[in-house]
N, C-alpha and C. Protein backbone atom coordinates (compact mmCIF):
# COMPACT_ATOMS: atom_id res chain seq x y z
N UNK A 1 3.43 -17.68 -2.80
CA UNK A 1 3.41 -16.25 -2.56
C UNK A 1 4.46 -15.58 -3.45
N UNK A 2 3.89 -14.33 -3.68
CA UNK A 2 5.29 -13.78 -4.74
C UNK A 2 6.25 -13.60 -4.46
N UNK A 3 7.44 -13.33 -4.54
CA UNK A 3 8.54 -12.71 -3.88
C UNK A 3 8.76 -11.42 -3.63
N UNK A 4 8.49 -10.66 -4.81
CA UNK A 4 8.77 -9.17 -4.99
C UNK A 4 7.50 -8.03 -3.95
N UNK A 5 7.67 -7.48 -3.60
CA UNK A 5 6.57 -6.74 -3.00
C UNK A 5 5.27 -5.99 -3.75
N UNK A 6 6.03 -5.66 -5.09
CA UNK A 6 4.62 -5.33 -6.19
C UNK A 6 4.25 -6.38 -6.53
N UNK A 7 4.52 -7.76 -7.27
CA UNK A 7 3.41 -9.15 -6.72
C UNK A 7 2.76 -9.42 -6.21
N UNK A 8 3.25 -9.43 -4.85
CA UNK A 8 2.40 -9.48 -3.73
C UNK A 8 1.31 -8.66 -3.90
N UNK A 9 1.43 -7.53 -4.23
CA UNK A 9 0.67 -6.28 -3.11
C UNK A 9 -0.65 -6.45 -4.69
N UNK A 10 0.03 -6.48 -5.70
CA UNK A 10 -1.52 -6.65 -6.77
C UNK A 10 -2.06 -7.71 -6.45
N UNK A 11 -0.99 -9.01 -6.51
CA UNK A 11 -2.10 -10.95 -5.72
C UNK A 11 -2.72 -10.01 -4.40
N UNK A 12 -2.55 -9.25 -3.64
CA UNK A 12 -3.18 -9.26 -2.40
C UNK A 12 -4.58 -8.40 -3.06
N UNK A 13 -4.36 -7.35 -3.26
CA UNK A 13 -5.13 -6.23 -3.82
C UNK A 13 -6.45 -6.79 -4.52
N UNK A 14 -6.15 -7.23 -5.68
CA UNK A 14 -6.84 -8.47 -6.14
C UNK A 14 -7.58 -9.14 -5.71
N UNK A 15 -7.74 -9.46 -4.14
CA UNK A 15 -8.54 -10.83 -3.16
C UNK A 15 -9.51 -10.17 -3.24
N UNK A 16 -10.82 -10.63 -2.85
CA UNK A 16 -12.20 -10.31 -2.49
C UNK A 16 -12.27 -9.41 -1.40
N UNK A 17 -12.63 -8.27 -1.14
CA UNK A 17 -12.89 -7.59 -0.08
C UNK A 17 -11.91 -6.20 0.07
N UNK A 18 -10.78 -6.78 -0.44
CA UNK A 18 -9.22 -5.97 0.23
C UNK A 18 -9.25 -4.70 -0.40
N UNK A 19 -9.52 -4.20 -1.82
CA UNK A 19 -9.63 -2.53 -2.03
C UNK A 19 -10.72 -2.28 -1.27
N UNK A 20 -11.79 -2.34 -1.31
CA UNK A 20 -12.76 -2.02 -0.52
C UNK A 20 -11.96 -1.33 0.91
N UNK A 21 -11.71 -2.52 1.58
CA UNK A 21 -11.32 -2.20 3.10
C UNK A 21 -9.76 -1.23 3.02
N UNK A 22 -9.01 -1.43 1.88
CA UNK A 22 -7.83 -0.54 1.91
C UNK A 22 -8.09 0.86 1.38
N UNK A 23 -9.18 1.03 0.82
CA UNK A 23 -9.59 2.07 0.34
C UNK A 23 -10.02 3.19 1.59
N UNK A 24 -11.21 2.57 2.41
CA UNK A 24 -11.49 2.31 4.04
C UNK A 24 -10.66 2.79 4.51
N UNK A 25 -9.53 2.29 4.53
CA UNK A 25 -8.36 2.59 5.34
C UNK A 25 -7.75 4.14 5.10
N UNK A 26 -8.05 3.77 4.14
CA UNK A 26 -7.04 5.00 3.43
C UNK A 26 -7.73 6.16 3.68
N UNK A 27 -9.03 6.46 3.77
CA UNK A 27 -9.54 7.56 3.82
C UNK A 27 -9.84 8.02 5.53
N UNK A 28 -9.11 7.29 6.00
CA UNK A 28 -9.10 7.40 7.36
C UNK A 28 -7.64 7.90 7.80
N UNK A 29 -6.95 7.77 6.58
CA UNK A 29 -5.12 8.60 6.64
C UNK A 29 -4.48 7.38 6.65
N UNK A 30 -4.84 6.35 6.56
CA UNK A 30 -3.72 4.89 6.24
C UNK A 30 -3.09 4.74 5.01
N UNK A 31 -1.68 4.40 4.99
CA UNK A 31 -0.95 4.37 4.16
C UNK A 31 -0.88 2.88 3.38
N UNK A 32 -1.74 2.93 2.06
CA UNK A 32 -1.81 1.38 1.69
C UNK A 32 -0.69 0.58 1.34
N UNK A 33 0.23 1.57 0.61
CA UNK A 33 1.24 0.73 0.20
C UNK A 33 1.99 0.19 1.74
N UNK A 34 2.21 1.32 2.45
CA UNK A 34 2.78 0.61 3.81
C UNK A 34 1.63 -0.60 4.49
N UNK A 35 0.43 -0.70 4.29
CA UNK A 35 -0.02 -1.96 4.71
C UNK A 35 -0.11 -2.84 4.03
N UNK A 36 0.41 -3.09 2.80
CA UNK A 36 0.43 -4.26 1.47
C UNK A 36 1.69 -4.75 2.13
N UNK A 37 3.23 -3.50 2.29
CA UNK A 37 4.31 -3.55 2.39
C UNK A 37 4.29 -4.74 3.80
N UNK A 38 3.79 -4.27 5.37
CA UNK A 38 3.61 -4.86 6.06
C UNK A 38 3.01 -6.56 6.22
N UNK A 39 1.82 -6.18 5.46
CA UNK A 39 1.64 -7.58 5.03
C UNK A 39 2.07 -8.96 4.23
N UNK A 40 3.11 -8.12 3.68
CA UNK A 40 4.30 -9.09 2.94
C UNK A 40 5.13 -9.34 3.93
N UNK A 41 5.50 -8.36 4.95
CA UNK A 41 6.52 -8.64 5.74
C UNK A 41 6.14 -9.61 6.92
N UNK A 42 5.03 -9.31 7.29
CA UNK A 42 4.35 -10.71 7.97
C UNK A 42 4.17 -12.17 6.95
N UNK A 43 3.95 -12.39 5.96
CA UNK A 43 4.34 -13.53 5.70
C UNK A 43 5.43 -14.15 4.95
N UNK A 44 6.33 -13.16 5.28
CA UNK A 44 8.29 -13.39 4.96
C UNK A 44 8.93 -13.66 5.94
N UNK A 45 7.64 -13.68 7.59
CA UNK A 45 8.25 -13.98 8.79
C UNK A 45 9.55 -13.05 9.20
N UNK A 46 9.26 -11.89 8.89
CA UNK A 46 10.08 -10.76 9.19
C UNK A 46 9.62 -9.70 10.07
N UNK A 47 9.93 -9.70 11.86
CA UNK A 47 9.27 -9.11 12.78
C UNK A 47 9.05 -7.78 13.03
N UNK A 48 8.43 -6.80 13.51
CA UNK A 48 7.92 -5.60 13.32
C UNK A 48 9.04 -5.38 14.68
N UNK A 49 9.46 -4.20 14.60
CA UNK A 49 10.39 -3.45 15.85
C UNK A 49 9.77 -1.93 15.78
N UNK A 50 10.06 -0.96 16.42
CA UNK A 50 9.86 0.47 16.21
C UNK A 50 11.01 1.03 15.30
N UNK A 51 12.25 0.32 15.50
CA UNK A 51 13.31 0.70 14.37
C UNK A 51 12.90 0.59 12.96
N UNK A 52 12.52 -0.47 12.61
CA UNK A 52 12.11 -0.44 11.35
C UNK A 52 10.92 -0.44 10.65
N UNK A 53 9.25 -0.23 11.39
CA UNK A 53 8.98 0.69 11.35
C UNK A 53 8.57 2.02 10.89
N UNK A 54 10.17 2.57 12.06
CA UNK A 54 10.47 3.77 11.58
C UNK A 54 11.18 4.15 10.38
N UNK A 55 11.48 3.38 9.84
CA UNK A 55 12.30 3.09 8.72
C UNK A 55 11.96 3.14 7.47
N UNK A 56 11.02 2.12 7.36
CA UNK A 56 9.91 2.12 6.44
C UNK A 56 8.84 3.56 6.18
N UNK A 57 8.53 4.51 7.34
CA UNK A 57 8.07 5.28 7.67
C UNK A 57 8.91 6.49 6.91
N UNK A 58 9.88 6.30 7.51
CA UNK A 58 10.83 7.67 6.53
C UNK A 58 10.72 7.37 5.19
N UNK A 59 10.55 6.04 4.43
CA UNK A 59 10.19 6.31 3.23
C UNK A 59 9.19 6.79 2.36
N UNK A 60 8.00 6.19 3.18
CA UNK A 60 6.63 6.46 3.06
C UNK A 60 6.21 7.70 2.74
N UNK A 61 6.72 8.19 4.19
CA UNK A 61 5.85 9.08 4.11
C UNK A 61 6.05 10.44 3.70
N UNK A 62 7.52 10.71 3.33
CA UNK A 62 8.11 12.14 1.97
C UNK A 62 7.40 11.48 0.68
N UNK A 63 7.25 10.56 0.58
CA UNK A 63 6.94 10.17 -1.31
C UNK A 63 5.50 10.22 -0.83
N UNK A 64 4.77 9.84 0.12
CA UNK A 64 3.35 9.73 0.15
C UNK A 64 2.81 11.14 -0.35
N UNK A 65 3.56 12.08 0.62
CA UNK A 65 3.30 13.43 0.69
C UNK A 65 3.43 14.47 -0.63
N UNK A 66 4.68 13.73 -0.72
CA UNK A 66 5.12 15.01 -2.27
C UNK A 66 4.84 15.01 -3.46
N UNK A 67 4.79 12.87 -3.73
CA UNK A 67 4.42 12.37 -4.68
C UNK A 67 3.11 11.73 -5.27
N UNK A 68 2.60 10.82 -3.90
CA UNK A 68 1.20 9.78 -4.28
C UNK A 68 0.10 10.92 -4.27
N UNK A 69 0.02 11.21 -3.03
CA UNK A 69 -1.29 12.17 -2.67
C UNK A 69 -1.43 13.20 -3.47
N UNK A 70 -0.34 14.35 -4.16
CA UNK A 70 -0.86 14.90 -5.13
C UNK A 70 -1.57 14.67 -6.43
N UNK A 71 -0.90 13.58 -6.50
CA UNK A 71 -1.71 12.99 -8.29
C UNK A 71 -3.19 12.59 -7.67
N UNK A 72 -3.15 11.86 -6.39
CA UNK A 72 -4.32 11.42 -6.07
C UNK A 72 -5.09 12.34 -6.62
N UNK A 73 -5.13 13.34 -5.33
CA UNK A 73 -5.86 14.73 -4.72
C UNK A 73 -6.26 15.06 -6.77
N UNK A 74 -5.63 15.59 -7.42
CA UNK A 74 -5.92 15.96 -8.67
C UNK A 74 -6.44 15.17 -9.59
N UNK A 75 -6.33 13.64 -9.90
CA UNK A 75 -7.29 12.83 -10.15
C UNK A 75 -8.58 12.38 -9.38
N UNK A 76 -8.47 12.97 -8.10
CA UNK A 76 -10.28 12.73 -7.64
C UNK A 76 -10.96 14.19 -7.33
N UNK A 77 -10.09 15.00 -7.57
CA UNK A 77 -10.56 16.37 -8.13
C UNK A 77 -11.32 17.18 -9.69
N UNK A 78 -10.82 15.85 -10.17
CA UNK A 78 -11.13 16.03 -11.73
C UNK A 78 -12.02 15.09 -12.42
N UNK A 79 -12.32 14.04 -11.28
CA UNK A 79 -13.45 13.14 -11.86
C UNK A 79 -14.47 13.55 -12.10
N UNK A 80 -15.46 14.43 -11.63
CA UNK A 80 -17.03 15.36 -11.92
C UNK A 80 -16.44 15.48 -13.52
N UNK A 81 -16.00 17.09 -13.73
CA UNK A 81 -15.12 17.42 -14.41
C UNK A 81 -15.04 16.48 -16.05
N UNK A 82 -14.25 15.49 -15.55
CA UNK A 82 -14.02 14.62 -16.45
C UNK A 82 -15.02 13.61 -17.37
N UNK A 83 -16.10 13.71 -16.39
CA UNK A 83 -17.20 13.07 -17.32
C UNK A 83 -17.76 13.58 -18.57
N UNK A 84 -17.39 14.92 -18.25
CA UNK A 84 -18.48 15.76 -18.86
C UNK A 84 -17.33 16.02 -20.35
N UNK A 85 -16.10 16.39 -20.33
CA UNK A 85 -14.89 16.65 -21.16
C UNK A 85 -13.81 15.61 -21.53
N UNK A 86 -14.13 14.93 -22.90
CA UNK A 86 -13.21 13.98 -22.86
C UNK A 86 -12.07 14.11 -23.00
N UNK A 87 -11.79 15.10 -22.84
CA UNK A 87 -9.98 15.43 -23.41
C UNK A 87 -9.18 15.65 -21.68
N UNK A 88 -10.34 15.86 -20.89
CA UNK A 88 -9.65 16.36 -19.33
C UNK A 88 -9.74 14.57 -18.66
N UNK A 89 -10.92 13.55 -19.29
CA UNK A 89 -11.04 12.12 -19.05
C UNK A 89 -9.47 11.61 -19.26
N UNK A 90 -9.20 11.74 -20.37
CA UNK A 90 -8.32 11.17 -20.98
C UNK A 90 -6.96 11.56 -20.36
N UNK A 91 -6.83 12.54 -19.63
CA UNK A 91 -6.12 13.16 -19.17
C UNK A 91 -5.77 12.65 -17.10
N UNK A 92 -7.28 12.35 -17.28
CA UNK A 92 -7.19 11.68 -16.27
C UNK A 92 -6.64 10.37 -15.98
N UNK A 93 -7.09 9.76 -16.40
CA UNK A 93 -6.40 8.52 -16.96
C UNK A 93 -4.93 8.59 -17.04
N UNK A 94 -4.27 9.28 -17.49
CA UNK A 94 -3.08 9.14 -17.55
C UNK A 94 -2.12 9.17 -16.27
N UNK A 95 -2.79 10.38 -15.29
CA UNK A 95 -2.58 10.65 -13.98
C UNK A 95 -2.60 9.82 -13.04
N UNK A 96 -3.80 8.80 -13.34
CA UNK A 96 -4.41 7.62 -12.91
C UNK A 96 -3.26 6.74 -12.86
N UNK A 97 -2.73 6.75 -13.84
CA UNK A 97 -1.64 5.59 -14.12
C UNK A 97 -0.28 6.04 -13.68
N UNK A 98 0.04 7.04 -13.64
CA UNK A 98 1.01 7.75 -12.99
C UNK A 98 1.11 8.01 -11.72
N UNK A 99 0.00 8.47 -10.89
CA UNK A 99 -0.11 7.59 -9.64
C UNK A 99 0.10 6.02 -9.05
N UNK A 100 -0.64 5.42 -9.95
CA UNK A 100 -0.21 3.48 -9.71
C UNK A 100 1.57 3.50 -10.21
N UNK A 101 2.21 4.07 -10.80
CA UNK A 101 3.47 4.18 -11.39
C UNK A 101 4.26 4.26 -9.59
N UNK A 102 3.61 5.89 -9.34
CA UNK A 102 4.42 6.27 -8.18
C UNK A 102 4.04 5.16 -6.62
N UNK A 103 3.31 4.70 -6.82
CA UNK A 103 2.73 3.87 -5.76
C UNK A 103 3.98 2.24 -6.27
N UNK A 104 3.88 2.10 -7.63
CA UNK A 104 4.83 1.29 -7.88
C UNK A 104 6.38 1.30 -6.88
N UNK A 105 7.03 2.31 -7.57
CA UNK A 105 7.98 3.04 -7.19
C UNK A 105 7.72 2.96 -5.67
N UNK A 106 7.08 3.33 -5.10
CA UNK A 106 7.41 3.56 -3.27
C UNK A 106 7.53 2.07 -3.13
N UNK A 107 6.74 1.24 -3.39
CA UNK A 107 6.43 -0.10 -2.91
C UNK A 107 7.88 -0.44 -2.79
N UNK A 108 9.02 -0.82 -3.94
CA UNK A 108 9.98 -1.05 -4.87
C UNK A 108 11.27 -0.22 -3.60
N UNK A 109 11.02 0.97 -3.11
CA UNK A 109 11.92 1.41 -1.78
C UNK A 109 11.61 0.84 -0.70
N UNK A 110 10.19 0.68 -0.33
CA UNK A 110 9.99 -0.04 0.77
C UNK A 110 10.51 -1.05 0.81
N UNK A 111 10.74 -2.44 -0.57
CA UNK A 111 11.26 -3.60 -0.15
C UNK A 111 12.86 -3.63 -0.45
N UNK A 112 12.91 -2.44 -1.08
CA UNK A 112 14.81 -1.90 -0.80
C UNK A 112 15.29 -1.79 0.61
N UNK A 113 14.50 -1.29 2.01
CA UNK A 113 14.63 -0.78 2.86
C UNK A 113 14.59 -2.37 3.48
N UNK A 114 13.89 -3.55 3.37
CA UNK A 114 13.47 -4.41 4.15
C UNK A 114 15.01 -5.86 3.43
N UNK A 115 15.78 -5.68 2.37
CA UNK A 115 17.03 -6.59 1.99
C UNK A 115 17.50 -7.25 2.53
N UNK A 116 17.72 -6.60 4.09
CA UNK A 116 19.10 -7.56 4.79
C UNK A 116 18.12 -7.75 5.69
N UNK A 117 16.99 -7.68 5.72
CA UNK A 117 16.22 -8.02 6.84
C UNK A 117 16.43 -9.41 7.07
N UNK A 118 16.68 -10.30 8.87
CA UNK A 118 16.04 -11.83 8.33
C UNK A 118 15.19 -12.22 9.05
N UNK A 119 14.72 -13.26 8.56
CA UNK A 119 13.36 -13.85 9.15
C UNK A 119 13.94 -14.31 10.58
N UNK A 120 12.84 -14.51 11.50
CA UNK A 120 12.58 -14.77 12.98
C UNK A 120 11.47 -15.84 13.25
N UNK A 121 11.94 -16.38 14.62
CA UNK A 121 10.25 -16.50 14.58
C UNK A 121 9.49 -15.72 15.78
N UNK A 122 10.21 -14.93 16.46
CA UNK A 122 9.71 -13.52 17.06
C UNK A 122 8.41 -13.35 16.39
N UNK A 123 7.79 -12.54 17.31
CA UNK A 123 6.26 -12.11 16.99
C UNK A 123 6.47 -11.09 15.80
N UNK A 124 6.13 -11.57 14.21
CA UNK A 124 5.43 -10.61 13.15
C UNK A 124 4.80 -10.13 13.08
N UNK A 125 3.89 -9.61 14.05
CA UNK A 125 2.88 -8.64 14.12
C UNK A 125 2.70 -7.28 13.41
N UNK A 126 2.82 -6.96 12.41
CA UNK A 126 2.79 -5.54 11.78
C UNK A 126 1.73 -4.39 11.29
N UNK A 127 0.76 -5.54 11.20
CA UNK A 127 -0.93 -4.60 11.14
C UNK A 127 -0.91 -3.84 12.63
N UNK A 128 -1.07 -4.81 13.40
CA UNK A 128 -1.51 -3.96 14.65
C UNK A 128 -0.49 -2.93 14.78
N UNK A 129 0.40 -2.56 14.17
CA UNK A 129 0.76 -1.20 14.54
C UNK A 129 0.17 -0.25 13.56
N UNK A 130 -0.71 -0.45 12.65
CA UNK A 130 -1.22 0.45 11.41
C UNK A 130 -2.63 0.51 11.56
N UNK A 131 -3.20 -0.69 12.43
CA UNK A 131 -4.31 -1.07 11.63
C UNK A 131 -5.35 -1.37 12.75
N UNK A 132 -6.19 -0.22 13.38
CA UNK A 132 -6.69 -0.65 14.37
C UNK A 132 -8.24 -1.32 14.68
N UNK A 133 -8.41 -1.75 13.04
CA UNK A 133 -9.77 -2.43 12.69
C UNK A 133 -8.95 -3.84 13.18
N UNK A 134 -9.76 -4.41 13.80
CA UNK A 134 -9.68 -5.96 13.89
C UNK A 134 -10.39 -6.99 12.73
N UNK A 135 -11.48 -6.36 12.54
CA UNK A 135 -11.89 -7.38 11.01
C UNK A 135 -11.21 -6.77 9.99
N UNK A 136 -11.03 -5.59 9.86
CA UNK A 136 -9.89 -5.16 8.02
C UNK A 136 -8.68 -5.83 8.62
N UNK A 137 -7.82 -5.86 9.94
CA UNK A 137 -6.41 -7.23 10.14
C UNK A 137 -6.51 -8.15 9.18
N UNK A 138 -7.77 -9.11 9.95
CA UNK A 138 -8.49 -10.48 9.09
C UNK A 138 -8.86 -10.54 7.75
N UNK A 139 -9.28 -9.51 7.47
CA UNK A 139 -9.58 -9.99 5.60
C UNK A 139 -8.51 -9.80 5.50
N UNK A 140 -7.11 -8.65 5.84
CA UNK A 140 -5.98 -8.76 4.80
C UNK A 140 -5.23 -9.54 5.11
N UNK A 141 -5.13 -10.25 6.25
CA UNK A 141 -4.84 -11.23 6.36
C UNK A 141 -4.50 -12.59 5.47
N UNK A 142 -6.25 -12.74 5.87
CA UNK A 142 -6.79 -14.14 4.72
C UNK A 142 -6.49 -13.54 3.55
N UNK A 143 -6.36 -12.29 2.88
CA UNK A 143 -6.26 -12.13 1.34
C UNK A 143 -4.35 -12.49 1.07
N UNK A 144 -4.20 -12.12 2.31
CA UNK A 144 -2.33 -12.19 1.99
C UNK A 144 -2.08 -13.84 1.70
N UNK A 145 -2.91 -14.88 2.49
CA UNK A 145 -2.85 -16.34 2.73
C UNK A 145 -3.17 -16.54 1.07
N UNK A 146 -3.84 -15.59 0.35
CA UNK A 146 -4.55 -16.23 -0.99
C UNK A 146 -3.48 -15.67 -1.76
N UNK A 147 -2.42 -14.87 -1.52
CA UNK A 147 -1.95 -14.37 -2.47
C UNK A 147 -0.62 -15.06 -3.35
């Protein structure tokens, strides 16, 4: 398994099934990087509390808000658009990547926030506080086991 949390979260991303279902997720208001983030932290054997969490949460979710979701929102605003004009394509693209940049970046605080954490063998449970599909748990699960 990787060490770093952006490792992880592309080996996870990467598995069969997992954008699909994080995508899923996401359009339902789930925060992917916080469930890549979580899912590393379940197999670092590092236990879920409401403290941290909440913790992880305060990071999330100012950069989700100020930073990820706008580039989103304006790169899937501009896809019609963009087919048709290659200079607004190209443009897209860049945004595209500047989003995965800022999604970089959050990941990179999230596992700043998780340092002095240590492993347990307390219950790691961390999907079930995000994730109230029981089969999307299981594929990211098994995709985290492949990663």
């Amino acid at each position: 398994m990787p060490t770093d949390l952006w490792s992880f979260a592309l080996s996870c991303y990467a598995q069969p099934g997992v954008e699909r279902t994080c995508l899923s997720l996401q359009d339902g208001g789930a925060d992917v990087c916080l469930l890549l983030c979580a899912l590393w932290l379940e197999r670092r054997q590092l236990s879920c509390s409401a403290e941290r969490l909440t913790q992880l949460r305060a990071v999330a979710e100012p950069w989700q808000h100020q930073v990820v979701r706008p580039l989103r929102e304006l790169r899937q605003n501009w896809k019609a658009d963009s087919a048709r004009d290659s200079a607004q394509a190209r443009l897209r693209e860049q945004i595209k990547r500047l989003e995965l940049e800022a999604e970089q970046e959050l990941l990179r605080r999230l596992e700043g926030v998780t340092q002095k954490w240590q492993a347990t063998d307390s219950a790691v449970a961390w999907l079930e506080q995000l994730v109230s599909d029981r089969d999307a748990r299981e594929l990211l699960r098994a995709a985290a086991r492949q990663a």
